[in-house]
PDB file of N, CA and C in Angstrom:
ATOM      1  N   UNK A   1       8.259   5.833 -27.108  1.00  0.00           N
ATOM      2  CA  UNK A   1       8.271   5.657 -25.661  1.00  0.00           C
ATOM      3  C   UNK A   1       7.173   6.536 -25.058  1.00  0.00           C
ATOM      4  N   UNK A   2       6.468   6.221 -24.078  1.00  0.00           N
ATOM      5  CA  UNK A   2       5.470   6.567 -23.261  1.00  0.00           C
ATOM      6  C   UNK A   2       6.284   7.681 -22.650  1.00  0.00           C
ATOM      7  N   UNK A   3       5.095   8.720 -22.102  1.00  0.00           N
ATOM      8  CA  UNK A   3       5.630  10.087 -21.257  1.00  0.00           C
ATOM      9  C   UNK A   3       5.946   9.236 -20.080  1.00  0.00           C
ATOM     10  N   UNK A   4       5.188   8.197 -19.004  1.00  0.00           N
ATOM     11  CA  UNK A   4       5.554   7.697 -17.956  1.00  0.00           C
ATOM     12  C   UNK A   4       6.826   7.060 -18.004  1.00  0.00           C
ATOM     13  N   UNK A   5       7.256   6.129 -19.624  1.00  0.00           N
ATOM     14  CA  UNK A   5       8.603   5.580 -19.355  1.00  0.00           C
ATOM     15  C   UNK A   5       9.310   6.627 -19.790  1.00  0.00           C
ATOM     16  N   UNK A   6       9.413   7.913 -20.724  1.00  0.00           N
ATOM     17  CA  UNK A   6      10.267   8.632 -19.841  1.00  0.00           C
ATOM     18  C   UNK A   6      10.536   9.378 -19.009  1.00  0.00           C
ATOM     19  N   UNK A   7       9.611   9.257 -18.038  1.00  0.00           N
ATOM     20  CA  UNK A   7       9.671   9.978 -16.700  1.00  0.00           C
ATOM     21  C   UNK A   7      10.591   9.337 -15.868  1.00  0.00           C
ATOM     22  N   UNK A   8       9.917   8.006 -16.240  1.00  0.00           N
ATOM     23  CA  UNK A   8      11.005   6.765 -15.155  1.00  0.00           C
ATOM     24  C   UNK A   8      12.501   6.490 -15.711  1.00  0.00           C
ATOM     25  N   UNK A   9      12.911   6.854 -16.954  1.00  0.00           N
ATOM     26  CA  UNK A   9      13.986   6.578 -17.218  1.00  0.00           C
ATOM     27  C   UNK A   9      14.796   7.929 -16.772  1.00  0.00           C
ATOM     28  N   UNK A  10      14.249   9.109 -17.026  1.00  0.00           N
ATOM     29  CA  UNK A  10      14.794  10.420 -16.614  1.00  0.00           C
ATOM     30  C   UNK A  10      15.316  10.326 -14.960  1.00  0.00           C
ATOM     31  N   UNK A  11      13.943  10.199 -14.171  1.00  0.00           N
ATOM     32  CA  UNK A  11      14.707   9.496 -12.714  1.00  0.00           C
ATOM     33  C   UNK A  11      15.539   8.733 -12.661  1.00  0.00           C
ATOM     34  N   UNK A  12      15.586   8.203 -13.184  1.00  0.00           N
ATOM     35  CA  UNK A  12      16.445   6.550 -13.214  1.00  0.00           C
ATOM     36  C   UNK A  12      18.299   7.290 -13.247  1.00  0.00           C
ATOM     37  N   UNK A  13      17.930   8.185 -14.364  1.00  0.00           N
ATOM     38  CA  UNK A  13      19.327   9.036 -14.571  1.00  0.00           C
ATOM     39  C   UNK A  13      19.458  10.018 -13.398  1.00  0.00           C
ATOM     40  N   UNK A  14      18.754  10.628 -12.979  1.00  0.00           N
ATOM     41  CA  UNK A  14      18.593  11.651 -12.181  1.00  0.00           C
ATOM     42  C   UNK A  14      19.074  11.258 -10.750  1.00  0.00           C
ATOM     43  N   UNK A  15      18.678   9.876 -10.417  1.00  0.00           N
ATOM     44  CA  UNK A  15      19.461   9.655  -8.968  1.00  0.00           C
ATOM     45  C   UNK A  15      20.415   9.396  -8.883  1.00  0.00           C
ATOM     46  N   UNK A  16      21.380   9.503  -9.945  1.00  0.00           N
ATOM     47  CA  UNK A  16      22.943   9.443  -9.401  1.00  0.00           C
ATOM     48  C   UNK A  16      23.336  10.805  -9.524  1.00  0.00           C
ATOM     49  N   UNK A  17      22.911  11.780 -10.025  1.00  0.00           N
ATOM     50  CA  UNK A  17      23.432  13.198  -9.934  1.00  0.00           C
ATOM     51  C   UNK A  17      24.017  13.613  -8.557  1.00  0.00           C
ATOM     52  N   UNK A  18      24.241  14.861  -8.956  1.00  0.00           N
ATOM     53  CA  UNK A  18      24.911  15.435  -7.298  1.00  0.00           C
ATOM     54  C   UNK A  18      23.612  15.940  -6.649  1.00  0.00           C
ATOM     55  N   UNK A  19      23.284  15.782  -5.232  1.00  0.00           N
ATOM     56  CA  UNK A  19      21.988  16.505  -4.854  1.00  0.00           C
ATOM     57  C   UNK A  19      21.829  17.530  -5.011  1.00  0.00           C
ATOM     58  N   UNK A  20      22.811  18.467  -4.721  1.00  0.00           N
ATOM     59  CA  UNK A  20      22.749  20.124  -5.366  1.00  0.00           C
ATOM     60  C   UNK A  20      22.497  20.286  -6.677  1.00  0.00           C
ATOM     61  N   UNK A  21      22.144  19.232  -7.451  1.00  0.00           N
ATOM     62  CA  UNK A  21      21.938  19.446  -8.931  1.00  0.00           C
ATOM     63  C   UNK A  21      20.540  18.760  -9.445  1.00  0.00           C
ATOM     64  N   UNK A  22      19.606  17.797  -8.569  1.00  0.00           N
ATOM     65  CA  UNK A  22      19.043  17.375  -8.649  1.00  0.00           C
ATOM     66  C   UNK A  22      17.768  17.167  -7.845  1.00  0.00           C
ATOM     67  N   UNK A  23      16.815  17.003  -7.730  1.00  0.00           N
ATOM     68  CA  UNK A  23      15.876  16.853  -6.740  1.00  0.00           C
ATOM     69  C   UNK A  23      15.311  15.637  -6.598  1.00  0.00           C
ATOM     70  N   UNK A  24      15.568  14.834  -7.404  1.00  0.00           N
ATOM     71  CA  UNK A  24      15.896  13.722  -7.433  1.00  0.00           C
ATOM     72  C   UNK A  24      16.686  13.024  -6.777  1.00  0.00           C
ATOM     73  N   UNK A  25      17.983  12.969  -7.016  1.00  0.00           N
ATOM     74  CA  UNK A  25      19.457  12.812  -6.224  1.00  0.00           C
ATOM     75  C   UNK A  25      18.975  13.142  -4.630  1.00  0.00           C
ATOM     76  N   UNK A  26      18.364  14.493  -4.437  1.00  0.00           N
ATOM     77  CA  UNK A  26      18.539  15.131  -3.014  1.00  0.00           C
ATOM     78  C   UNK A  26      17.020  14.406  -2.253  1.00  0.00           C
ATOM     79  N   UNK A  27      16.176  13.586  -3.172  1.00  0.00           N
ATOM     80  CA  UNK A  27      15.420  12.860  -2.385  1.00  0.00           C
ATOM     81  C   UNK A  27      16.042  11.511  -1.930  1.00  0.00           C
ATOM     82  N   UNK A  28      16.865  10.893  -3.253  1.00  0.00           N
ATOM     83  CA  UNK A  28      17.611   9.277  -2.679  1.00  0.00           C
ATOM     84  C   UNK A  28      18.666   9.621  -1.681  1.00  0.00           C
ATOM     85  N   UNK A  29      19.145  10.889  -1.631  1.00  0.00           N
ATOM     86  CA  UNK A  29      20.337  11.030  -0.490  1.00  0.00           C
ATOM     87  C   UNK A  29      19.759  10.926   0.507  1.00  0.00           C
ATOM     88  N   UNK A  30      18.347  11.318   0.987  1.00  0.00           N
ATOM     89  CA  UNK A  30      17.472  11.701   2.047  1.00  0.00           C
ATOM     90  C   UNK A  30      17.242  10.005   2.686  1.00  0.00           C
ATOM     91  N   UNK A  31      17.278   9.056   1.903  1.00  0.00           N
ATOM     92  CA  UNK A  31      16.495   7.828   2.054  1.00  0.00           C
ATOM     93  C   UNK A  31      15.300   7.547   1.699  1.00  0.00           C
ATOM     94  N   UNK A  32      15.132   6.075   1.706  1.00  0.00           N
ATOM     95  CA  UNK A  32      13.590   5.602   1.681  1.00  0.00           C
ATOM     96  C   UNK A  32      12.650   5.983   2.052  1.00  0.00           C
ATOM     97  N   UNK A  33      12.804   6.565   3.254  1.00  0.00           N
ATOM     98  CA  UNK A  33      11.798   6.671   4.332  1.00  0.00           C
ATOM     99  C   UNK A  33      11.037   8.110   4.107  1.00  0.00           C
ATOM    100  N   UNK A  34      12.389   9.296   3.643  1.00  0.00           N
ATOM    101  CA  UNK A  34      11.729  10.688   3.248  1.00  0.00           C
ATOM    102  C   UNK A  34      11.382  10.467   1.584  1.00  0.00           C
ATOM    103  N   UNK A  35      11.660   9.604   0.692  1.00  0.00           N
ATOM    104  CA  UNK A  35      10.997   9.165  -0.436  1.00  0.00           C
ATOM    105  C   UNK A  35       9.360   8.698  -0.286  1.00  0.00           C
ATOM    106  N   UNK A  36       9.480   7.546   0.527  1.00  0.00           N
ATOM    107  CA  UNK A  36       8.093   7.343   0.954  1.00  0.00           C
ATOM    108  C   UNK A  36       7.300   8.731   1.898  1.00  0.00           C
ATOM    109  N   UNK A  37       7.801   9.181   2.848  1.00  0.00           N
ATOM    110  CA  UNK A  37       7.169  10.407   3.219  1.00  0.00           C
ATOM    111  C   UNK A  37       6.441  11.315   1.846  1.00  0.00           C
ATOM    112  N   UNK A  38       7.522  11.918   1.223  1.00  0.00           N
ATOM    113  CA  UNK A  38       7.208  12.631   0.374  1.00  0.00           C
ATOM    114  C   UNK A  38       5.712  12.084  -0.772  1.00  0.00           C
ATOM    115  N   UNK A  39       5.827  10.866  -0.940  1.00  0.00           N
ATOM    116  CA  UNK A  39       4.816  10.235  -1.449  1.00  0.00           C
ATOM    117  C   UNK A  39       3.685  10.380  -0.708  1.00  0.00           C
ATOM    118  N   UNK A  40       3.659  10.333   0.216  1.00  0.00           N
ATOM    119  CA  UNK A  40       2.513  10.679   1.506  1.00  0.00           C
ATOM    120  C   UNK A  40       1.911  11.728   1.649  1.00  0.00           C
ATOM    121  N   UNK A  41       2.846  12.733   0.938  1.00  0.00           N
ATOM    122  CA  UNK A  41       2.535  14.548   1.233  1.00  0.00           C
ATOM    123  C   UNK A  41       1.475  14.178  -0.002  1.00  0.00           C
ATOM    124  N   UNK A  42       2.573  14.124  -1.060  1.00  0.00           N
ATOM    125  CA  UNK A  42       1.495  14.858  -2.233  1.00  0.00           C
ATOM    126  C   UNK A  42       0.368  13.883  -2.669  1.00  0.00           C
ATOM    127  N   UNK A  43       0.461  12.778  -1.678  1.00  0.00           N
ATOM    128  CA  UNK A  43      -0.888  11.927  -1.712  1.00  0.00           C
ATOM    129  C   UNK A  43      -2.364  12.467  -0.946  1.00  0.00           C
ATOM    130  N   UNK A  44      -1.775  13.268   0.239  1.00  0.00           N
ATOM    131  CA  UNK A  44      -2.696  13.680   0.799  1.00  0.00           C
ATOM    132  C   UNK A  44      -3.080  14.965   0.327  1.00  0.00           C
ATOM    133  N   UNK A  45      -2.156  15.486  -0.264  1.00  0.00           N
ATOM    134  CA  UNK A  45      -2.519  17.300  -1.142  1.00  0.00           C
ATOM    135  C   UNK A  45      -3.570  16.531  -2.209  1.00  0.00           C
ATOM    136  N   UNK A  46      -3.078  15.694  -3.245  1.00  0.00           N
ATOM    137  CA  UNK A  46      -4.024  15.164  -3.757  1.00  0.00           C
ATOM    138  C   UNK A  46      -5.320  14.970  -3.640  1.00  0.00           C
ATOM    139  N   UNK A  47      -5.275  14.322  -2.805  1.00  0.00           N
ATOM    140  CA  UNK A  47      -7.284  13.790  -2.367  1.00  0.00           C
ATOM    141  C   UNK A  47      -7.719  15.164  -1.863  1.00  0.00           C
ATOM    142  N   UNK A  48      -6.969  16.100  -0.824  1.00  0.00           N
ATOM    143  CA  UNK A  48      -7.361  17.577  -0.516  1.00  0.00           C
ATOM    144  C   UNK A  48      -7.856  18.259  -2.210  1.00  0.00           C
ATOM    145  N   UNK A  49      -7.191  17.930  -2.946  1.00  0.00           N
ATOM    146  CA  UNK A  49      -7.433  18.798  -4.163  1.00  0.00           C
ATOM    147  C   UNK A  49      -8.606  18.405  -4.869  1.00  0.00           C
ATOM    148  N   UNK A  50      -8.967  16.681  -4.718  1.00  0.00           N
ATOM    149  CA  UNK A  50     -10.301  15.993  -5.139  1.00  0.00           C
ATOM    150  C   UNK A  50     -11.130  15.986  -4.445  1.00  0.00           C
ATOM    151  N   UNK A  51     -10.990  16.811  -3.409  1.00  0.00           N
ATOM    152  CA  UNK A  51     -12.077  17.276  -2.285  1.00  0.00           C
ATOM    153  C   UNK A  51     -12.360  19.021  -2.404  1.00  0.00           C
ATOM    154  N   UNK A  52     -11.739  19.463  -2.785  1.00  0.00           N
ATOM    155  CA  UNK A  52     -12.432  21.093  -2.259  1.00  0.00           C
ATOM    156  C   UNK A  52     -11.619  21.810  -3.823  1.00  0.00           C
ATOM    157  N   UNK A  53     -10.087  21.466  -4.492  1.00  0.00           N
ATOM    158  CA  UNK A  53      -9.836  22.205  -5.605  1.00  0.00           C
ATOM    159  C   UNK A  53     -10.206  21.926  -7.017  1.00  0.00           C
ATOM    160  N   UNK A  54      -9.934  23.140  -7.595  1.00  0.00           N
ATOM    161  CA  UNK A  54     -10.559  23.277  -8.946  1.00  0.00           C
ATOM    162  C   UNK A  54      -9.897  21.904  -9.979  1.00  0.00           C
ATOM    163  N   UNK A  55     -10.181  22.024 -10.816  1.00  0.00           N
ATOM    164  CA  UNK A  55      -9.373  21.099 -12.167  1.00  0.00           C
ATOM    165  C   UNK A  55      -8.178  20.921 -12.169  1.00  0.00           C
ATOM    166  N   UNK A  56      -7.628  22.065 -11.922  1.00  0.00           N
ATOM    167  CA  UNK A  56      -6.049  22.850 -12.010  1.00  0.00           C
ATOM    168  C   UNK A  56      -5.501  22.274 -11.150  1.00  0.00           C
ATOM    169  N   UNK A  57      -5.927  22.215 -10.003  1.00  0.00           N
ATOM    170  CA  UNK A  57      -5.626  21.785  -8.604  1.00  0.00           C
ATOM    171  C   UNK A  57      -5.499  20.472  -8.644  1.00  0.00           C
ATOM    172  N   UNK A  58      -6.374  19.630  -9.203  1.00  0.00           N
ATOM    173  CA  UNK A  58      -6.065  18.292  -9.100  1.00  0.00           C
ATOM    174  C   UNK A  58      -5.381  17.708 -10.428  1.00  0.00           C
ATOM    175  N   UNK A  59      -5.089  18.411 -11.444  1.00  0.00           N
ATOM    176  CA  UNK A  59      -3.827  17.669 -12.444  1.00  0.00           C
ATOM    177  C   UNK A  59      -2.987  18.096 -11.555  1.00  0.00           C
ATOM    178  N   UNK A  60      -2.515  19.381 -11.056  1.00  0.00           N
ATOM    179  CA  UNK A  60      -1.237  19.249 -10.462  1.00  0.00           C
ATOM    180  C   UNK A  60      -0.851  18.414  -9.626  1.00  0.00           C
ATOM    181  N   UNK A  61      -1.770  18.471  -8.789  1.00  0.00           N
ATOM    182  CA  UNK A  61      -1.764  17.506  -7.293  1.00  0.00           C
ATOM    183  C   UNK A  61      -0.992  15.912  -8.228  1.00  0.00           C
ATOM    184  N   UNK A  62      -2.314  15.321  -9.025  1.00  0.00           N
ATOM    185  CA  UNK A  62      -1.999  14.173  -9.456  1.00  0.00           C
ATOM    186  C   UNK A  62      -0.748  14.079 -10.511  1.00  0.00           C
ATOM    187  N   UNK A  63      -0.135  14.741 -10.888  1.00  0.00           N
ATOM    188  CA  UNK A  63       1.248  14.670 -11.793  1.00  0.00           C
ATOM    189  C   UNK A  63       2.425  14.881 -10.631  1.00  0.00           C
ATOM    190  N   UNK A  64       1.880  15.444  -9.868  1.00  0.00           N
ATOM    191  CA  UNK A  64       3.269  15.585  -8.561  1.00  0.00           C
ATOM    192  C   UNK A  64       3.127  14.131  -7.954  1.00  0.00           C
ATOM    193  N   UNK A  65       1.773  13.657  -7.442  1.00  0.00           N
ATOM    194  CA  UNK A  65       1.797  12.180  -7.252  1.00  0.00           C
ATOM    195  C   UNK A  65       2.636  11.424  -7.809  1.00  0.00           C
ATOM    196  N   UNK A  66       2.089  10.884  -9.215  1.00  0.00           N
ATOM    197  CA  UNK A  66       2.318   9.974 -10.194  1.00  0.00           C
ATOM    198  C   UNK A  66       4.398  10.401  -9.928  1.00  0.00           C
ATOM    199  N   UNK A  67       4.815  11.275 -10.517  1.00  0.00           N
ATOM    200  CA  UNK A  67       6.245  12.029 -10.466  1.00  0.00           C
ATOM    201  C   UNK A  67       6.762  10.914  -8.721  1.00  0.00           C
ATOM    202  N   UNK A  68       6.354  11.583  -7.934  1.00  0.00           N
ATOM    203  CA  UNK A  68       6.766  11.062  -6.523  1.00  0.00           C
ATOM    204  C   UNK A  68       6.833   9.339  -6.458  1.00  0.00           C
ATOM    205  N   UNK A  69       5.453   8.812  -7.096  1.00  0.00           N
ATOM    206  CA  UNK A  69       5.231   6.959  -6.985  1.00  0.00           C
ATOM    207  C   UNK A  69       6.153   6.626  -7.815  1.00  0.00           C
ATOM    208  N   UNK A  70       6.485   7.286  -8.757  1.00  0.00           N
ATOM    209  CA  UNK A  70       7.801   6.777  -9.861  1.00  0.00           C
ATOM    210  C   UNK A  70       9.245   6.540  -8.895  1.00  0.00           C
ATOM    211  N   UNK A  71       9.170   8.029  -8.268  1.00  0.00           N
ATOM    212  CA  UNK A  71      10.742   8.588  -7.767  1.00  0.00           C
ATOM    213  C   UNK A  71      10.724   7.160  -6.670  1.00  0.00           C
ATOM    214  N   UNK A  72       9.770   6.761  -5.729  1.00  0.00           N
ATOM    215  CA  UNK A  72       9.487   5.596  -4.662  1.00  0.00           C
ATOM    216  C   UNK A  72      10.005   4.298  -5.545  1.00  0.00           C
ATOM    217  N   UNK A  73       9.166   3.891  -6.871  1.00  0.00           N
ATOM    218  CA  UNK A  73       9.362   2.913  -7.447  1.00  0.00           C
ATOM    219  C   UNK A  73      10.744   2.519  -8.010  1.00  0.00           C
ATOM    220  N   UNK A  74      11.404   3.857  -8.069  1.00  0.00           N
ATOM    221  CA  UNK A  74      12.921   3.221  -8.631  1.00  0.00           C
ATOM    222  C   UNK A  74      13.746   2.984  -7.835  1.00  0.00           C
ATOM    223  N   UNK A  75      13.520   3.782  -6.526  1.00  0.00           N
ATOM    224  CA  UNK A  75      14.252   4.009  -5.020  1.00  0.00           C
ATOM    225  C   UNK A  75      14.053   2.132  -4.721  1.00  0.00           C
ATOM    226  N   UNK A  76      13.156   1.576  -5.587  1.00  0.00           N
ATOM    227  CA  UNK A  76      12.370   0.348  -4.632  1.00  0.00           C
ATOM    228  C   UNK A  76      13.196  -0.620  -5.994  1.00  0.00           C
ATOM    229  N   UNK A  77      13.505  -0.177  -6.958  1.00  0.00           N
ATOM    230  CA  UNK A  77      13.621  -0.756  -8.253  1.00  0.00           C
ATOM    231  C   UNK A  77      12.856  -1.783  -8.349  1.00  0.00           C
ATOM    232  N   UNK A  78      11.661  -1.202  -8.534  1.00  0.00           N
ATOM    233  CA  UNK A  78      10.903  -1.974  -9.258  1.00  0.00           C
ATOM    234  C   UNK A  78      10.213  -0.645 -10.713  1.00  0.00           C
ATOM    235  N   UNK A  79       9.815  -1.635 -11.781  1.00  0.00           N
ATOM    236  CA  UNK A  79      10.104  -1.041 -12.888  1.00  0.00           C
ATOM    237  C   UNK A  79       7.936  -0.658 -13.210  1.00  0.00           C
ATOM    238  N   UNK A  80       8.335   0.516 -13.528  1.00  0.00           N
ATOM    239  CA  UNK A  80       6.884   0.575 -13.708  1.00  0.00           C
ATOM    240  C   UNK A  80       6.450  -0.324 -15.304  1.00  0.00           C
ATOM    241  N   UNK A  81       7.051  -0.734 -16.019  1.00  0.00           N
ATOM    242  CA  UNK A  81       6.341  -2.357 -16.486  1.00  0.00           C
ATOM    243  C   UNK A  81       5.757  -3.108 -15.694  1.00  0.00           C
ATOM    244  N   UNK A  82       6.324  -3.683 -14.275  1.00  0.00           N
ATOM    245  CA  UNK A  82       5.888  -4.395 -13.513  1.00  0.00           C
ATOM    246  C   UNK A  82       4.436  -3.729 -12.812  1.00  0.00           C
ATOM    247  N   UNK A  83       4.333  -2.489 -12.551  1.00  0.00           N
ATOM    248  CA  UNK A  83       3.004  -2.203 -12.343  1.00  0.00           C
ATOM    249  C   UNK A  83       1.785  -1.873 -13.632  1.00  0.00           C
ATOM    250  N   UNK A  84       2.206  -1.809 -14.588  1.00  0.00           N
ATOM    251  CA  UNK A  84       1.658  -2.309 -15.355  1.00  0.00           C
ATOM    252  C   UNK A  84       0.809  -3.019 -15.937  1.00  0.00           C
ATOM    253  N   UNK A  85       1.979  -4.241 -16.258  1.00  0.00           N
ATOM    254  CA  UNK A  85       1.508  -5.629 -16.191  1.00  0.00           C
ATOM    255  C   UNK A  85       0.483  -5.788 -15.428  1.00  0.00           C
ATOM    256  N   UNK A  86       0.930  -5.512 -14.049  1.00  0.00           N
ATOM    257  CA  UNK A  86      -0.233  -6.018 -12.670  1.00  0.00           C
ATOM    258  C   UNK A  86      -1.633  -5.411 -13.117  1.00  0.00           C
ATOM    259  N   UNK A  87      -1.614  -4.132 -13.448  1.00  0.00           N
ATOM    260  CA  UNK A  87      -2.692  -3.803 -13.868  1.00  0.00           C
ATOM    261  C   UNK A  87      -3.798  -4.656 -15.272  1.00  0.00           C
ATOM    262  N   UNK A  88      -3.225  -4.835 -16.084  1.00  0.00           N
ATOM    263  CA  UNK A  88      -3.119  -5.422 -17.105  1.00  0.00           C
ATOM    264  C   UNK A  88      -3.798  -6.649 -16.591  1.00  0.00           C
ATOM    265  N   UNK A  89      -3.058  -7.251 -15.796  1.00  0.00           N
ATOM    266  CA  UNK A  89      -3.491  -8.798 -15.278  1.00  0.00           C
ATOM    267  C   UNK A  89      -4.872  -8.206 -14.492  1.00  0.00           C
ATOM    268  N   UNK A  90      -5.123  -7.280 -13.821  1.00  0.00           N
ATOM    269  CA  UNK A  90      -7.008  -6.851 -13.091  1.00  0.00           C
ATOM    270  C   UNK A  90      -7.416  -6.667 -13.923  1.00  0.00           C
ATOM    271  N   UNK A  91      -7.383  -5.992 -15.430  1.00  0.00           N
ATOM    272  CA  UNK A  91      -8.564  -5.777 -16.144  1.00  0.00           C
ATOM    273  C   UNK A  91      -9.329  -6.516 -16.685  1.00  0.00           C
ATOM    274  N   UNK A  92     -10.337  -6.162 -16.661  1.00  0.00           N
ATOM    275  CA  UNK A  92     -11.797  -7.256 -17.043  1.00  0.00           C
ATOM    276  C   UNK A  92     -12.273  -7.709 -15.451  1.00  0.00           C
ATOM    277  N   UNK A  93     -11.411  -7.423 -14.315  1.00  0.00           N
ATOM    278  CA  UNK A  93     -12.008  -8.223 -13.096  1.00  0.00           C
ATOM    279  C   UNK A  93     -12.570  -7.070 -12.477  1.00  0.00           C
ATOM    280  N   UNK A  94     -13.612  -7.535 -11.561  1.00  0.00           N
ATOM    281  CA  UNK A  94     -14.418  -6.273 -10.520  1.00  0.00           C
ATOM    282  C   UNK A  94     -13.416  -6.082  -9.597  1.00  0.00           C
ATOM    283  N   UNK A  95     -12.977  -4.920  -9.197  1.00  0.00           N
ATOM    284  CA  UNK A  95     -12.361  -4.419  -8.167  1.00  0.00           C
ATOM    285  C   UNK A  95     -12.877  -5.005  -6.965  1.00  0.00           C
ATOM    286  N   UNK A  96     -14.566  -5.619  -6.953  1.00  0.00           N
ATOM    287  CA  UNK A  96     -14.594  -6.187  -5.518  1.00  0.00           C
ATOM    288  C   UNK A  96     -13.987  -7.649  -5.385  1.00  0.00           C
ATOM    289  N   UNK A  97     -13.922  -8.364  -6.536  1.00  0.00           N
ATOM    290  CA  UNK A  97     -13.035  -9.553  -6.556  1.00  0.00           C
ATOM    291  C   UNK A  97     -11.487 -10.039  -6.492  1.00  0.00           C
ATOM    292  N   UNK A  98     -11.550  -8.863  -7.366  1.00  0.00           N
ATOM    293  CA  UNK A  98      -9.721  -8.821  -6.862  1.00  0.00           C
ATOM    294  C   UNK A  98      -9.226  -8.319  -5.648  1.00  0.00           C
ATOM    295  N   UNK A  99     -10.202  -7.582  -5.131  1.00  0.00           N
ATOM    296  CA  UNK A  99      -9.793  -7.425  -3.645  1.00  0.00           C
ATOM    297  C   UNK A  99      -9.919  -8.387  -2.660  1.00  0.00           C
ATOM    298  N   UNK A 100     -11.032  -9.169  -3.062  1.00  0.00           N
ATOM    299  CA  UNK A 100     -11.498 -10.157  -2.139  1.00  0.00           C
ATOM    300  C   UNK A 100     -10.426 -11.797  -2.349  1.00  0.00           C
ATOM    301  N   UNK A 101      -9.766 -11.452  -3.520  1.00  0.00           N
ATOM    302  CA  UNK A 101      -8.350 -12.763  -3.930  1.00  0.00           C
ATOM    303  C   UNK A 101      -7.374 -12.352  -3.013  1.00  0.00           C
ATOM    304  N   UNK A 102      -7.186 -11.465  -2.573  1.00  0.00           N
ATOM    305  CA  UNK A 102      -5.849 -11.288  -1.930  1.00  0.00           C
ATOM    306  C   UNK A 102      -5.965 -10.936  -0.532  1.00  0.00           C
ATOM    307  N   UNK A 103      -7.229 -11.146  -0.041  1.00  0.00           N
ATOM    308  CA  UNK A 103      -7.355 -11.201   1.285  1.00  0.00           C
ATOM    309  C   UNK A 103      -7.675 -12.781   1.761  1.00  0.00           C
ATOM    310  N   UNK A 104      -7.368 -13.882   0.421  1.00  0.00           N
ATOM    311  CA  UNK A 104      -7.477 -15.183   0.560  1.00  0.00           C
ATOM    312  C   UNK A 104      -6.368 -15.317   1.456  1.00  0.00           C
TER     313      UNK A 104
END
């Protein structure tokens, strides 16, 4: 098993815990909305970190990301196979084409 599927399966377990036991749990108790927030934070610490911090700065930034788009994706249940795949299905295409298919 991939470190990402078990990241996502670990969440997966993790949001039924008690929130006092979990940070996980104490983000799905919060709702969607502070799930998606939170995705927002460490999206924008992120690009701050691919703008002005060191190396260090931006694995962390980007593993707290990736961690957060998971915690969103299960909140959303959708399975990161499914983003995947999707990916899977763009490769070999120019990013300016596949952008330009879905603004068909």
């Amino acid at each position: 098993m991939h470190m990402l599927e078990r990241l996502e399966a670990a969440i997966a377990e993790r949001r039924h815990a008690s929130p006092e036991e979990s940070y996980v749990a104490k983000l799905h108790h919060k709702g969607l909305a502070k799930i998606a927030q939170k995705l927002g934070e460490e999206a924008t610490e992120a690009v701050i970190a691919g703008l002005t911090g060191d190396e260090v700065d931006m694995v962390e930034e980007a593993a707290d990301l990736i961690f957060h788009l998971l915690v969103l994706l299960g909140a959303r249940e959708v399975k990161l196979a499914a983003v995947l795949a999707e990916l899977e299905r763009r490769e070999g295409t120019s990013g300016l084409d596949e952008k330009a298919s879905r603004s068909e």
